[in-house]
Protein backbone atom coordinates (compact mmCIF):
# COMPACT_ATOMS: atom_id res chain seq x y z
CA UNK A 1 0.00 0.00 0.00
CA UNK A 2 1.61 3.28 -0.72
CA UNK A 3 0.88 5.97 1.61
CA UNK A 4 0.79 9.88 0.63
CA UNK A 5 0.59 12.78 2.23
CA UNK A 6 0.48 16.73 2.71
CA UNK A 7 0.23 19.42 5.79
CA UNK A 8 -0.19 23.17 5.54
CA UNK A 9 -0.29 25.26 8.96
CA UNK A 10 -0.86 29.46 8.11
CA UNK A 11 -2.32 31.74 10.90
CA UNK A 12 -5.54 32.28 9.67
CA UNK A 13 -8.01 35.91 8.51
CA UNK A 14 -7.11 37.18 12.32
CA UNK A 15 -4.22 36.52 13.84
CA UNK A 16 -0.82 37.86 13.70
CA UNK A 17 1.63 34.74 14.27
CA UNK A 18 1.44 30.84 13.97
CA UNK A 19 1.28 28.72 17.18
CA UNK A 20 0.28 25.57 15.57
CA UNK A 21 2.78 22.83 14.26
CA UNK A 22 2.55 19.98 11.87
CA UNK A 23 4.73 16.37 11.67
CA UNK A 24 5.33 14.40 8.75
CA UNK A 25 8.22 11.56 9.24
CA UNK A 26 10.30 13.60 10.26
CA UNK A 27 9.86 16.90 8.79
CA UNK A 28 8.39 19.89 11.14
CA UNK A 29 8.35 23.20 11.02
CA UNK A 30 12.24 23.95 12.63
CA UNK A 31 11.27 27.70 12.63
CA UNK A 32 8.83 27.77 15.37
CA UNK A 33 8.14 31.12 15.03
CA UNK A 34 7.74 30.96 10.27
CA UNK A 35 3.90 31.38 10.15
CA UNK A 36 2.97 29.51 7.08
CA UNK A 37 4.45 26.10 6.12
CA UNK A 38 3.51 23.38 3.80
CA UNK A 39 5.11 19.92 2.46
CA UNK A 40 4.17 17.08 1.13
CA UNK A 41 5.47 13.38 1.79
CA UNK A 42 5.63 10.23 0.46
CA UNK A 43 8.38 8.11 2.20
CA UNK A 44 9.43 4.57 1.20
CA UNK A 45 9.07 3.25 4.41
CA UNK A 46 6.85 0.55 5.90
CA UNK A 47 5.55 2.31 9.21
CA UNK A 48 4.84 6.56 9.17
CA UNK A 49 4.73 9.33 11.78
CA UNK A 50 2.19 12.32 11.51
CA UNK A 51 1.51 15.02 14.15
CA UNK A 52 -0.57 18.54 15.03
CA UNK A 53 -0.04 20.56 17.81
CA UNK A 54 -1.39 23.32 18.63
CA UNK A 55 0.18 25.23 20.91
CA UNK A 56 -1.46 27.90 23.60
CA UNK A 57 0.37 30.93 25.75
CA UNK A 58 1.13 33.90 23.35
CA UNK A 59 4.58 36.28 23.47
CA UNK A 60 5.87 33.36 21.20
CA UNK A 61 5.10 30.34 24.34
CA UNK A 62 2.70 28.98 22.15
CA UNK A 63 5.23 28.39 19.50
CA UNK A 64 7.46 26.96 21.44
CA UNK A 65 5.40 24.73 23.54
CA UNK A 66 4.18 22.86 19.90
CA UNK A 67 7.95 22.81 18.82
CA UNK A 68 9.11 21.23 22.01
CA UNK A 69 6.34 18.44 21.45
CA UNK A 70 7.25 17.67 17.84
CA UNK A 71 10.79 17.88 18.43
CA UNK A 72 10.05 15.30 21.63
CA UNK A 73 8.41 13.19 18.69
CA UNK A 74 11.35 12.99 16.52
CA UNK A 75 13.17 11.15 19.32
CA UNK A 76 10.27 8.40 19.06
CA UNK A 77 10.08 7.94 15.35
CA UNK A 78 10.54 4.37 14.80
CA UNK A 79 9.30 1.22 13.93
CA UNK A 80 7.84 0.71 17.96
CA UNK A 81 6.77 3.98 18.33
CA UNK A 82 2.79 2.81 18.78
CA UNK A 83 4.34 0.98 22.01
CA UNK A 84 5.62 4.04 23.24
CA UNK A 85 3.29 6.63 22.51
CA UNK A 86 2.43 7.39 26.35
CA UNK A 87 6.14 7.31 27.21
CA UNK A 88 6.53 9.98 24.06
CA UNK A 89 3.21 11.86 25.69
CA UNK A 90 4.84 11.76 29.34
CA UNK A 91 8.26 13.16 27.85
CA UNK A 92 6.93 15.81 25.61
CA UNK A 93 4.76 17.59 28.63
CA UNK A 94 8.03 17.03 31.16
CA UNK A 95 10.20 18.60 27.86
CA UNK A 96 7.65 21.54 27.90
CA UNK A 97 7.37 22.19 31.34
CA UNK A 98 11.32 22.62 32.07
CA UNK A 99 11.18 25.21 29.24
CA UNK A 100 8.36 27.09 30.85
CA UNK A 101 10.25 26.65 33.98
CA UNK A 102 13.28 27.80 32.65
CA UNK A 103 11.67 31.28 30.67
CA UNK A 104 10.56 32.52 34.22
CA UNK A 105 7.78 30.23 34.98
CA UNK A 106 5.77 31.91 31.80
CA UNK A 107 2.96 29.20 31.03
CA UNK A 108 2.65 27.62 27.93
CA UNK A 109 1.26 24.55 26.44
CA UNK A 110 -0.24 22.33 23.07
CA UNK A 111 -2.37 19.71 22.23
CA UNK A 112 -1.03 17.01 20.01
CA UNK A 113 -2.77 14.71 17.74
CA UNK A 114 -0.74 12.20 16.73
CA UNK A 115 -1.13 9.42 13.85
CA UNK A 116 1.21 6.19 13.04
CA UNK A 117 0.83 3.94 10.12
CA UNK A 118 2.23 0.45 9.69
CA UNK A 119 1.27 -1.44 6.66
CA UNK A 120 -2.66 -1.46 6.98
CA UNK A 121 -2.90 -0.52 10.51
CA UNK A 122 -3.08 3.07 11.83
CA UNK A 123 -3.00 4.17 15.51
CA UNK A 124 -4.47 7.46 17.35
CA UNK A 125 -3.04 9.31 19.80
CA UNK A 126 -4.22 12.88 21.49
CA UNK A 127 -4.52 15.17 24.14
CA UNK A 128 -6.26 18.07 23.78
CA UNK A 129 -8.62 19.32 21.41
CA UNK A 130 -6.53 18.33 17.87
CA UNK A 131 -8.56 15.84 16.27
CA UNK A 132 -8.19 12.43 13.99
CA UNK A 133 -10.64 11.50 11.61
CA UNK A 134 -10.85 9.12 9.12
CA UNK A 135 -12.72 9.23 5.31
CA UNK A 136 -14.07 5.69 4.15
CA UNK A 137 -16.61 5.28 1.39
CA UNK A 138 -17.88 8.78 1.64
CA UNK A 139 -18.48 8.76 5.07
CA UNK A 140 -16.08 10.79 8.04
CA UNK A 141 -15.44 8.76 11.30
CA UNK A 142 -14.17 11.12 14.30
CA UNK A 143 -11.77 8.79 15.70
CA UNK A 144 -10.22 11.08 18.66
CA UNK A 145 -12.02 12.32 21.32
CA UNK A 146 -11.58 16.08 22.74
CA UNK A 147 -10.22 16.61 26.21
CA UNK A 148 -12.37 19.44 26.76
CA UNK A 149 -15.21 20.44 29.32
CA UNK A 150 -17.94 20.36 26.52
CA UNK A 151 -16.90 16.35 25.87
CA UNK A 152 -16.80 15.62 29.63
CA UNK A 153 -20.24 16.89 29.85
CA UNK A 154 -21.03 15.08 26.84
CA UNK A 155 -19.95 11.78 28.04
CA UNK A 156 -22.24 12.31 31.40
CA UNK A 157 -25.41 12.40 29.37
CA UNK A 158 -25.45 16.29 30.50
CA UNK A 159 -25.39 17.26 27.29
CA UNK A 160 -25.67 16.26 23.69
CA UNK A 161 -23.12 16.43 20.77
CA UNK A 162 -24.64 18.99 18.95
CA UNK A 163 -25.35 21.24 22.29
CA UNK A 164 -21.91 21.26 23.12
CA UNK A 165 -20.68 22.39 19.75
CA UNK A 166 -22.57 25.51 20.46
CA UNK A 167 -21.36 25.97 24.12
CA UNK A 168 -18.05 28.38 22.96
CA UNK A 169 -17.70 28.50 26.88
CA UNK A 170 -17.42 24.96 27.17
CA UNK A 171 -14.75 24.25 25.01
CA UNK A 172 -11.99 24.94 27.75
CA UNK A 173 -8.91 22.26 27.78
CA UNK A 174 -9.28 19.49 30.67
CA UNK A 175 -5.96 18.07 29.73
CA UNK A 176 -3.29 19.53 27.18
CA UNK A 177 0.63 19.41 27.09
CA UNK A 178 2.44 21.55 29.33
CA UNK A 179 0.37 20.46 32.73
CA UNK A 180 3.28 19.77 35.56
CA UNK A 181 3.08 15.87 37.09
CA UNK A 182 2.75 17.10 40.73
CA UNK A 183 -0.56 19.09 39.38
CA UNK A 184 -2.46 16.64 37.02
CA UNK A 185 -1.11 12.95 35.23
CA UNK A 186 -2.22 13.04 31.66
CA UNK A 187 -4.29 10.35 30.06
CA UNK A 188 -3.79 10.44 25.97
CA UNK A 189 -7.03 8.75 24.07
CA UNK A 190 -5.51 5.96 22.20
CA UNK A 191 -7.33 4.43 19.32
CA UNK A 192 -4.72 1.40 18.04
CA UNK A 193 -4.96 -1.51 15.79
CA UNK A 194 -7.15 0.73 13.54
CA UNK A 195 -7.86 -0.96 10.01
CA UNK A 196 -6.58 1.00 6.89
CA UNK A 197 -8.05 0.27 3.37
CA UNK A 198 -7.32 1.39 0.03
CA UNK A 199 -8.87 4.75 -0.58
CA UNK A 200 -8.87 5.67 3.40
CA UNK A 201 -7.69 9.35 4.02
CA UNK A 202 -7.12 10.40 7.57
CA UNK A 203 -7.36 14.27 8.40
CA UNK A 204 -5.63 15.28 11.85
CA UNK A 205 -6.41 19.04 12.17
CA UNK A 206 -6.54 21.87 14.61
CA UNK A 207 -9.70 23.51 16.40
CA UNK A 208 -8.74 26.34 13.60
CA UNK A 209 -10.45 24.14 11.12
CA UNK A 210 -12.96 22.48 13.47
CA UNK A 211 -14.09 25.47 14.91
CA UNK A 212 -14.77 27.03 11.45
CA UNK A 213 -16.59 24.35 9.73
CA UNK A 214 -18.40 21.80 10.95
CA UNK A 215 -18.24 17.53 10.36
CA UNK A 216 -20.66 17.56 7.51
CA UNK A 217 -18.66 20.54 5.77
CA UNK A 218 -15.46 18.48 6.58
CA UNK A 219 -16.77 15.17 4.87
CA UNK A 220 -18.36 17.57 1.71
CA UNK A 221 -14.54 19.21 0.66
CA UNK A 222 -13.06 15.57 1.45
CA UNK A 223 -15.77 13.47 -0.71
CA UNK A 224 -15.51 16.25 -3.28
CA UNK A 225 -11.50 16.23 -3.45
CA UNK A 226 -11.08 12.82 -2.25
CA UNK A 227 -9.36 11.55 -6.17
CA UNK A 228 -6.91 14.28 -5.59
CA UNK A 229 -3.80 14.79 -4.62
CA UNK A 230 -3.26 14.76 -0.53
CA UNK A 231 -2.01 18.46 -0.83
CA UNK A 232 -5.54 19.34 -2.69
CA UNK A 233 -7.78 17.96 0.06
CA UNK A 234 -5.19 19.61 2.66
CA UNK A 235 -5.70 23.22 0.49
CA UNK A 236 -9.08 23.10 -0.06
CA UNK A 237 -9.53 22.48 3.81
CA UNK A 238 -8.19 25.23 4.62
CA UNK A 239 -9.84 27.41 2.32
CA UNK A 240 -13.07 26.07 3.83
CA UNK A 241 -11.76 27.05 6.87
CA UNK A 242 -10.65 30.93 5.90
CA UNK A 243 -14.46 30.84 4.11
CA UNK A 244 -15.79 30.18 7.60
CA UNK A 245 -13.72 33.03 9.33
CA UNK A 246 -10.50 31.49 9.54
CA UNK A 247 -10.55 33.51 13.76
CA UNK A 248 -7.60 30.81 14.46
CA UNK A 249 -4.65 29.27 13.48
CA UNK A 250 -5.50 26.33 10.55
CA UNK A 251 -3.76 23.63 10.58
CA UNK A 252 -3.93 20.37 8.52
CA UNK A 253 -2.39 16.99 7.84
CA UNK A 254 -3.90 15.01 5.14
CA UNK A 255 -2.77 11.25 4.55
CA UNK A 256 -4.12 9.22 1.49
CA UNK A 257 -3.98 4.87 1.24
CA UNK A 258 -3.49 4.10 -2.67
């Protein structure tokens, strides 16, 4: 099976600077602090290592907090990295809590989404509110589930799906990168063992795309560009995105089975 993909991160209609970050086997953005990056990959390798963080504290912490967790992920990218993914989780926060503590205790943190592919098989990993979805047969599977208030309250029967995608308030982090051990131990959703067909496309993204267009709008661009290239799904994402007011960073990470 060969395995393509594509990422573009820019900061969006409003904002000034880029706190999100994107992984592709490998590849990041080195320049934390370069506001729009793309790239495409296609690496002749059996297993693959994709990533999104966005990252949250401003005065350039932001940046820095989603560097430090990519760069923690480059350390981990290898052919047993789905074994290790709540090691790499545990190191990354530690990594960006001695920077914090080191820049005079200025906070700073990022949610990660993180995807690995071996063969057929594809494995989830988050915290935060960075999702994973998948595209099969013209139909978009959320496959990540968002550490935020809204979703707690979801999964107590408070509230439904739909009522807590319009409770903005709600949508505050329970659990991100950057949260010291003595204060709170972070629990990553892990989806593993996932089945990956021919034709599958998996979409990890920011909140800058989920919080400007819904899952229905999200499965339309993808089932419309789906024969395309990785980096044309990816694009056209975004632009969906900077259509629905584009008030955040956009990230995306597109990845195509052929």
């Amino acid at each position: 099976m060969i395995i393509k993909s594509a990422g573009i991160t820019i900061p969006g209609n409003i904002r000034k600077n880029n706190e999100d970050n994107f992984y592709i086997d490998g590849y990041f953005k080195e320049d934390c602090f370069k506001d729009k990056y793309a790239l495409a990959g296609s690496c002749n390798r059996d297993y693959h290592v994709y990533a999104v963080s966005d990252g949250m504290g401003g005065h350039d912490s932001g940046e820095k907090a989603a560097w430090h967790a990519l760069e923690v992920l480059k350390k981990f990218d290898d052919e047993n990295i789905e074994n290790r993914l709540i090691e790499y989780i545990l190191e990354a926060n530690r990594e960006i809590c001695m920077a914090a503590a080191g820049d005079s205790g200025r906070k700073r943190g990022a949610t990660i989404a993180v995807v690995t592919v071996n063969n057929d098989r594809f494995c989830s990993c988050t915290v935060g509110d960075s999702r994973v979805y998948s595209f099969r047969n013209n139909r978009l599977f959320r496959i990540s589930e968002d550490h935020t208030r809204a979703q707690s309250m979801v999964n107590a029967g408070i509230i439904s799906s739909k009522e807590a995608e319009k409770q903005e308030n709600l949508r505050v982090l329970n659990q991100h990168l950057g949260i010291p051990e003595s204060e709170f131990i972070i629990c990553p959703d892990i989806k593993s063992g996932l089945k990956l067909y021919k034709g599958d496309i998996i979409l990890l993204c920011s909140d800058g795309l989920t919080d400007m267009a819904d899952d229905n709008e999200i499965r339309r661009v993808i089932g419309k560009y789906k024969d395309e290239e990785p980096e044309r799904i990816a694009y056209e994402l975004v632009r969906q995105a900077l259509k629905g007011g584009g008030r955040d960073n956009i990230t995306v990470v597109t990845i195509k089975a052929e």
